[in-house]
PDB file of N, CA and C in Angstrom:
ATOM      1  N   UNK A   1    -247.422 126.960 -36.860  1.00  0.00           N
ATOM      2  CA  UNK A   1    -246.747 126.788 -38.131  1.00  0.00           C
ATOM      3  C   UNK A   1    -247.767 126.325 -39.179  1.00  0.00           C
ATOM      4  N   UNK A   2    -247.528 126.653 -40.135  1.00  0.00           N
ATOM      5  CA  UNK A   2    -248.547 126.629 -41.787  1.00  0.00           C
ATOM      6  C   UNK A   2    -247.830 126.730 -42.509  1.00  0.00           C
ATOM      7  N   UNK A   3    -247.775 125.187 -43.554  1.00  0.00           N
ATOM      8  CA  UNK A   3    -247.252 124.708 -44.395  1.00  0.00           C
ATOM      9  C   UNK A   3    -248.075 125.331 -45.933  1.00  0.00           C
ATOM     10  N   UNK A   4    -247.388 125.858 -46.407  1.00  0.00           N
ATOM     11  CA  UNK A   4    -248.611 126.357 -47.994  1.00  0.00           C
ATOM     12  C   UNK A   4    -247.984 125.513 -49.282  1.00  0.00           C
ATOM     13  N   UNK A   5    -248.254 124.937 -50.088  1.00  0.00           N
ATOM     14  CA  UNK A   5    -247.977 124.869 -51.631  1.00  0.00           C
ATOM     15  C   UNK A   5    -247.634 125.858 -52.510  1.00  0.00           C
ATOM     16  N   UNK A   6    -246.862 126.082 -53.111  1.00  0.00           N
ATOM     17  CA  UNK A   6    -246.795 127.177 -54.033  1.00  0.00           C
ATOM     18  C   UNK A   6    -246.094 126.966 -55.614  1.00  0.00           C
ATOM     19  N   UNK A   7    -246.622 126.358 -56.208  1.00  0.00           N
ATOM     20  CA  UNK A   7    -246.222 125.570 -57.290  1.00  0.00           C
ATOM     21  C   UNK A   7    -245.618 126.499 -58.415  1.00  0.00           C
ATOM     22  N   UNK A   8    -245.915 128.144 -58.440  1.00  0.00           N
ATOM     23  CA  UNK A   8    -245.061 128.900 -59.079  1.00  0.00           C
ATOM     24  C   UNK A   8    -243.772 129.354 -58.566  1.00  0.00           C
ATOM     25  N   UNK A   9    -243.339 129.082 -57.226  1.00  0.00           N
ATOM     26  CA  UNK A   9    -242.016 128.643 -56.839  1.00  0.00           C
ATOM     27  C   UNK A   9    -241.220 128.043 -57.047  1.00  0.00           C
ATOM     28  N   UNK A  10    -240.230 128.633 -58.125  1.00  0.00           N
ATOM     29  CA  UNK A  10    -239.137 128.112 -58.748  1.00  0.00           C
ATOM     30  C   UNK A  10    -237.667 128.099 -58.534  1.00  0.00           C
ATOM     31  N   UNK A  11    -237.508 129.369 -57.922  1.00  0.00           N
ATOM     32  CA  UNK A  11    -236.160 129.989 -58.385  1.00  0.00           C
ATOM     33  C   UNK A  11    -235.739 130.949 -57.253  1.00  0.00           C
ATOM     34  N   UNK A  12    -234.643 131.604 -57.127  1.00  0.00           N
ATOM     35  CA  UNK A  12    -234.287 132.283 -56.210  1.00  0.00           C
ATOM     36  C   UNK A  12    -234.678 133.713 -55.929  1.00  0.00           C
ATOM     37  N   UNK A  13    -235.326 134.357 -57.462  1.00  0.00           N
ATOM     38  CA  UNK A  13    -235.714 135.751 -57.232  1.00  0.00           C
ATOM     39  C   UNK A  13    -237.672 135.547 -57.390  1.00  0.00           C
ATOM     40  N   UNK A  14    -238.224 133.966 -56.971  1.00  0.00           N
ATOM     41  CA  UNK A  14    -239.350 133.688 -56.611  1.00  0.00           C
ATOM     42  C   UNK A  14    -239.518 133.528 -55.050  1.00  0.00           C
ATOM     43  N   UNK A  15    -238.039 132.995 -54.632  1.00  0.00           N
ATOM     44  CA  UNK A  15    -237.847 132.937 -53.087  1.00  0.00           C
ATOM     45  C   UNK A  15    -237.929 134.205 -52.330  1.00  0.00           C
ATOM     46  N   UNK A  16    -237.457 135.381 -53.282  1.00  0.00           N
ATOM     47  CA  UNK A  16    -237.145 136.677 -52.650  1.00  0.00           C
ATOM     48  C   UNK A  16    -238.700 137.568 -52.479  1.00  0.00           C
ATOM     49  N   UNK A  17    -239.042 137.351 -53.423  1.00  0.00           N
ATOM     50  CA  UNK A  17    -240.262 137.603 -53.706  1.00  0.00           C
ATOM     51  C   UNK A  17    -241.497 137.328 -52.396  1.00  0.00           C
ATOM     52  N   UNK A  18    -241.728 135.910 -52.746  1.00  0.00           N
ATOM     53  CA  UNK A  18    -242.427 135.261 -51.712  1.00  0.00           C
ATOM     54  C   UNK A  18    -242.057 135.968 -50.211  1.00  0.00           C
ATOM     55  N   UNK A  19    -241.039 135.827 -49.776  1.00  0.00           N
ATOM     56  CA  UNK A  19    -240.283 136.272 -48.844  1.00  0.00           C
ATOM     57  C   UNK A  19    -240.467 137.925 -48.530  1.00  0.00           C
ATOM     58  N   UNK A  20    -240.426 138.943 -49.100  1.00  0.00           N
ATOM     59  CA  UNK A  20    -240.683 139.996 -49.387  1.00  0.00           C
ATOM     60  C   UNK A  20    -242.550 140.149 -49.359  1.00  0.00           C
ATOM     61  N   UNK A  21    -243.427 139.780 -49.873  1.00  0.00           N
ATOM     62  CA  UNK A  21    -244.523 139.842 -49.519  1.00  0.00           C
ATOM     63  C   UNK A  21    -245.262 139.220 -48.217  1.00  0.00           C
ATOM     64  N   UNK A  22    -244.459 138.120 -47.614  1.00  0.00           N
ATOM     65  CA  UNK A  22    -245.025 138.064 -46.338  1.00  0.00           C
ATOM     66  C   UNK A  22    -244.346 138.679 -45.872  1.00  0.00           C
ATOM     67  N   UNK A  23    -243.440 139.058 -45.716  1.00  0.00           N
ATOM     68  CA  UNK A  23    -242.854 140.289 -44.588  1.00  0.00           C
ATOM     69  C   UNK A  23    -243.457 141.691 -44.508  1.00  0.00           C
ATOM     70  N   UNK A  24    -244.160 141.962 -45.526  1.00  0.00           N
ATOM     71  CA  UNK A  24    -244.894 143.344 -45.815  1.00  0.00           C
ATOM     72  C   UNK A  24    -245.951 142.996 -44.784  1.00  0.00           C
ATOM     73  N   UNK A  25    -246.497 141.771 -44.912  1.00  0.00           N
ATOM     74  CA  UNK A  25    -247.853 142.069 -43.841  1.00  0.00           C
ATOM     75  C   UNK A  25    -247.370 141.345 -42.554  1.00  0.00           C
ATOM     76  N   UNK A  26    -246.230 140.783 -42.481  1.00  0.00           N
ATOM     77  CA  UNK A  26    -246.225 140.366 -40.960  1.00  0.00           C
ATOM     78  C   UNK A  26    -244.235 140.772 -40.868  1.00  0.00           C
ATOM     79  N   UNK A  27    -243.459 141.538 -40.767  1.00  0.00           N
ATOM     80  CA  UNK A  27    -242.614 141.630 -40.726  1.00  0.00           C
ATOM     81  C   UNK A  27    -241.797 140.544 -39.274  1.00  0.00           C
ATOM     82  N   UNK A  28    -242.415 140.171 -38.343  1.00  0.00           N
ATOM     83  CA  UNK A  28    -241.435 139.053 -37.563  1.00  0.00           C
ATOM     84  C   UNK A  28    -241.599 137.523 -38.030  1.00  0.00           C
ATOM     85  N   UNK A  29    -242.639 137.457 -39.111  1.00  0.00           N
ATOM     86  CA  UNK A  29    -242.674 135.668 -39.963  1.00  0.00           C
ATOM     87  C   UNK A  29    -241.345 135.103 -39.907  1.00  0.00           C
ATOM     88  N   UNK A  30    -241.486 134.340 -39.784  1.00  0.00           N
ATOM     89  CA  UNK A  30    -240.479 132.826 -39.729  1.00  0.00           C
ATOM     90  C   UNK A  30    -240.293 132.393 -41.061  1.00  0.00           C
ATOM     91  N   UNK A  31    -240.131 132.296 -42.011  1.00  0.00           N
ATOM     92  CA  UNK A  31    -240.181 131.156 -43.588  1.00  0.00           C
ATOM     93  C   UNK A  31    -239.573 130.096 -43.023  1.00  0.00           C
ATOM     94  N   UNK A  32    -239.603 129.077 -43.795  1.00  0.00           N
ATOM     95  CA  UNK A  32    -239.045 128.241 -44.095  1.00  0.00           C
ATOM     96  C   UNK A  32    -239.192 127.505 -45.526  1.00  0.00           C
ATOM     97  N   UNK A  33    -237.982 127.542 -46.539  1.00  0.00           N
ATOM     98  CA  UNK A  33    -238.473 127.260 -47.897  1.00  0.00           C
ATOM     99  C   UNK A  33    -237.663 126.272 -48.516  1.00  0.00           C
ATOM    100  N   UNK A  34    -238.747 125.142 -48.623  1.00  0.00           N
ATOM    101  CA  UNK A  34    -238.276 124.012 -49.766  1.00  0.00           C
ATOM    102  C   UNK A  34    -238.552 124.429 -50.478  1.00  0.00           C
ATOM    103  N   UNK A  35    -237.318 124.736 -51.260  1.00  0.00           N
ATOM    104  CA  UNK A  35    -237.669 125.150 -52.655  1.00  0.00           C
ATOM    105  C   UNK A  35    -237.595 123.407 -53.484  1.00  0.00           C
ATOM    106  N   UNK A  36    -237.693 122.265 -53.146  1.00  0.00           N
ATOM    107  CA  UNK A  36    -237.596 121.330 -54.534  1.00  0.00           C
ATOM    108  C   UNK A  36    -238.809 120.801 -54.325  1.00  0.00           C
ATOM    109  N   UNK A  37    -239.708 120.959 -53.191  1.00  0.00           N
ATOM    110  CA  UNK A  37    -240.996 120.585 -53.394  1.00  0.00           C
ATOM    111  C   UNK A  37    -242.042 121.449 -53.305  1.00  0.00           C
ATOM    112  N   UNK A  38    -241.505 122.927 -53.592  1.00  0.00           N
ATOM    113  CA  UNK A  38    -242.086 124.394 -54.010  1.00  0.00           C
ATOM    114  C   UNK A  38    -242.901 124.680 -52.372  1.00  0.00           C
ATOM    115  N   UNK A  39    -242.371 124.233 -51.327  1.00  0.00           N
ATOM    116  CA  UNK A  39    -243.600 124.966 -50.471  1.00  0.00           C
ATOM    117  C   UNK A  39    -242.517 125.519 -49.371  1.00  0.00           C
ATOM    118  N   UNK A  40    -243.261 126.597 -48.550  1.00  0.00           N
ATOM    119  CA  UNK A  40    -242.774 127.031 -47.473  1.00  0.00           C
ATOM    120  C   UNK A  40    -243.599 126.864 -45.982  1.00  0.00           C
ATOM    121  N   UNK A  41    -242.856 126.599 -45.136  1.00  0.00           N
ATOM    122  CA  UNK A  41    -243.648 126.776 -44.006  1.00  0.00           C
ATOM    123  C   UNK A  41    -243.297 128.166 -42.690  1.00  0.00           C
ATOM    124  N   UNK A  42    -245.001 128.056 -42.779  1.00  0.00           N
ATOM    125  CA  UNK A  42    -244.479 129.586 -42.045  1.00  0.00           C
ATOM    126  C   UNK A  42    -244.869 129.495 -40.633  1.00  0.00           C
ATOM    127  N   UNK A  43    -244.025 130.892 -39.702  1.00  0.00           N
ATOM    128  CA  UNK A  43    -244.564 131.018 -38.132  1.00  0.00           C
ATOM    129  C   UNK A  43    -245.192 132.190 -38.344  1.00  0.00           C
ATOM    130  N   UNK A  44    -245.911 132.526 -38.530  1.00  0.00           N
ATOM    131  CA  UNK A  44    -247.023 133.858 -38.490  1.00  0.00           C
ATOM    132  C   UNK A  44    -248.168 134.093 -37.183  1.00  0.00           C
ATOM    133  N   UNK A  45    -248.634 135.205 -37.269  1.00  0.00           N
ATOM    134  CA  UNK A  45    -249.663 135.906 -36.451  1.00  0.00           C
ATOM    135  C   UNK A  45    -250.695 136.240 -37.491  1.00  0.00           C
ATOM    136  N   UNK A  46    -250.182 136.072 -38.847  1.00  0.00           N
ATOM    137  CA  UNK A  46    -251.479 136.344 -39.803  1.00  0.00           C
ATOM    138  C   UNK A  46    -252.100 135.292 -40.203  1.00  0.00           C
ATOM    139  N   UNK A  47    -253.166 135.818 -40.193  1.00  0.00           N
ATOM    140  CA  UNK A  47    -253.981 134.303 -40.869  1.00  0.00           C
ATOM    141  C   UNK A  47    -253.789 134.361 -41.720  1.00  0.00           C
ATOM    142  N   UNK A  48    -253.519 132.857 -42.013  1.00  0.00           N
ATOM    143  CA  UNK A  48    -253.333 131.984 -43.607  1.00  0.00           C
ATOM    144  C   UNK A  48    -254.559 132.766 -45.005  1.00  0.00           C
ATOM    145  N   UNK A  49    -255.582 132.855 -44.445  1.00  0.00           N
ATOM    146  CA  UNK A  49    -256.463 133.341 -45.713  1.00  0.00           C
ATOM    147  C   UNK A  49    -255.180 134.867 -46.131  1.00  0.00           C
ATOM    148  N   UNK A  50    -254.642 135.457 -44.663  1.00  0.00           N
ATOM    149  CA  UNK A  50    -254.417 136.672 -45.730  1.00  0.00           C
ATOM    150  C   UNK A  50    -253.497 136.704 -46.353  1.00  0.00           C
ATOM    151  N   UNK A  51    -252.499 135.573 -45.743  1.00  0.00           N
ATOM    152  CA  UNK A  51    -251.181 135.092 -47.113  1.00  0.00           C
ATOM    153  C   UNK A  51    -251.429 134.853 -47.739  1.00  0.00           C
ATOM    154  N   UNK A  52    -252.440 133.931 -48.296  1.00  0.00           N
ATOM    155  CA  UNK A  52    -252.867 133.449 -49.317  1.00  0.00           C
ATOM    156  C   UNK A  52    -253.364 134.588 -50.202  1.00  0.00           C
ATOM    157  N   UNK A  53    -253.747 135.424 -49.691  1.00  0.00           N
ATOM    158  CA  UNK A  53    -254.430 136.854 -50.277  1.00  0.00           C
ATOM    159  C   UNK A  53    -253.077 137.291 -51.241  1.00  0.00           C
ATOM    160  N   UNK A  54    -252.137 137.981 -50.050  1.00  0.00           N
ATOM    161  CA  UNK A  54    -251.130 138.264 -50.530  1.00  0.00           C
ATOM    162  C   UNK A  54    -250.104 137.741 -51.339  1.00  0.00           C
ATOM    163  N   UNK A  55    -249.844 136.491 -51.111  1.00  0.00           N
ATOM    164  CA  UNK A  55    -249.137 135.516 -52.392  1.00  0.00           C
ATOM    165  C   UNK A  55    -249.724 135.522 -53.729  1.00  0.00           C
ATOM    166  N   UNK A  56    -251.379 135.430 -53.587  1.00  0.00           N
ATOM    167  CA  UNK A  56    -251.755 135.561 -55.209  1.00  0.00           C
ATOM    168  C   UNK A  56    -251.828 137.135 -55.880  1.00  0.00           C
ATOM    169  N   UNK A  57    -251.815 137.813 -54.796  1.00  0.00           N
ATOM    170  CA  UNK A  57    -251.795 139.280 -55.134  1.00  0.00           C
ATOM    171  C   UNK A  57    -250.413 139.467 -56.065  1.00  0.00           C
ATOM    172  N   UNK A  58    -249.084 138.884 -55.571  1.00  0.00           N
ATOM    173  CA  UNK A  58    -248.216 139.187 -55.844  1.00  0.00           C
ATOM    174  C   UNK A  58    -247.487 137.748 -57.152  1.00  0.00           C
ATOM    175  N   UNK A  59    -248.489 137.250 -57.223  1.00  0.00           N
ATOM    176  CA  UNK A  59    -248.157 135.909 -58.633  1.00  0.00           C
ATOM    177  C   UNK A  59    -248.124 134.470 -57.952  1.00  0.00           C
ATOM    178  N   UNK A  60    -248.305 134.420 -56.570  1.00  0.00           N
ATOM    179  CA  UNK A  60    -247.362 133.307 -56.213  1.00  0.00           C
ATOM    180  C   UNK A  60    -249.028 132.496 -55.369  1.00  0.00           C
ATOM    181  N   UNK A  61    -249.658 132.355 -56.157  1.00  0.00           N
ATOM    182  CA  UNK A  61    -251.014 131.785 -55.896  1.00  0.00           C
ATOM    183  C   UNK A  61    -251.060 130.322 -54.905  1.00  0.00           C
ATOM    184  N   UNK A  62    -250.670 130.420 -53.639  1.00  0.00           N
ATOM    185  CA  UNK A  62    -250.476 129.299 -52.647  1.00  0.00           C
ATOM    186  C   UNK A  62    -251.822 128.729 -51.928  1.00  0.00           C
ATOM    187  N   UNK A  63    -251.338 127.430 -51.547  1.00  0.00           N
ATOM    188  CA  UNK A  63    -252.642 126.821 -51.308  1.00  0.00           C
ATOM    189  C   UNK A  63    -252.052 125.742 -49.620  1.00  0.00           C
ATOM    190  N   UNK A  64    -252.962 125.566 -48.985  1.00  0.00           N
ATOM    191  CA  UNK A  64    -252.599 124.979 -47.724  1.00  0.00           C
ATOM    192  C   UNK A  64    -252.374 123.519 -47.928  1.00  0.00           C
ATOM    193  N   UNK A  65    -251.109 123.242 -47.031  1.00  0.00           N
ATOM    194  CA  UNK A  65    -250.679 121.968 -47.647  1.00  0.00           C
ATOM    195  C   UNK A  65    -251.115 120.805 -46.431  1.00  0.00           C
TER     196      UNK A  65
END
């Protein structure tokens, strides 16, 4: 499990979002999303550098918490 920051995480069609781009590169991920302290934690097989890739690719510029 990997906890990320994501401080442009606001709202529900930021949740969908987020949600929607890690599933593109790992479709069996786990989320888990606080949304009131903007972070999610994830169960992945991808490494963190490439979420991180992909979150800023897609606006949502996350950082390891």
């Amino acid at each position: 499990m990997t906890t990320f920051n994501i401080p442009n995480m606001s709202c529900g069609h930021c949740k969908a979002t987020v949600e929607k781009t890690i599933h593109a590169i790992d479709p069996e991920a786990k989320i888990e999303f606080d949304m009131a302290s903007r972070k999610i934690t994830l169960d992945s097989r991808t490494h963190p550098d490439n979420v991180q890739t992909a979150l800023a690719s897609a606006g949502y510029p996350a950082t390891l918490a």
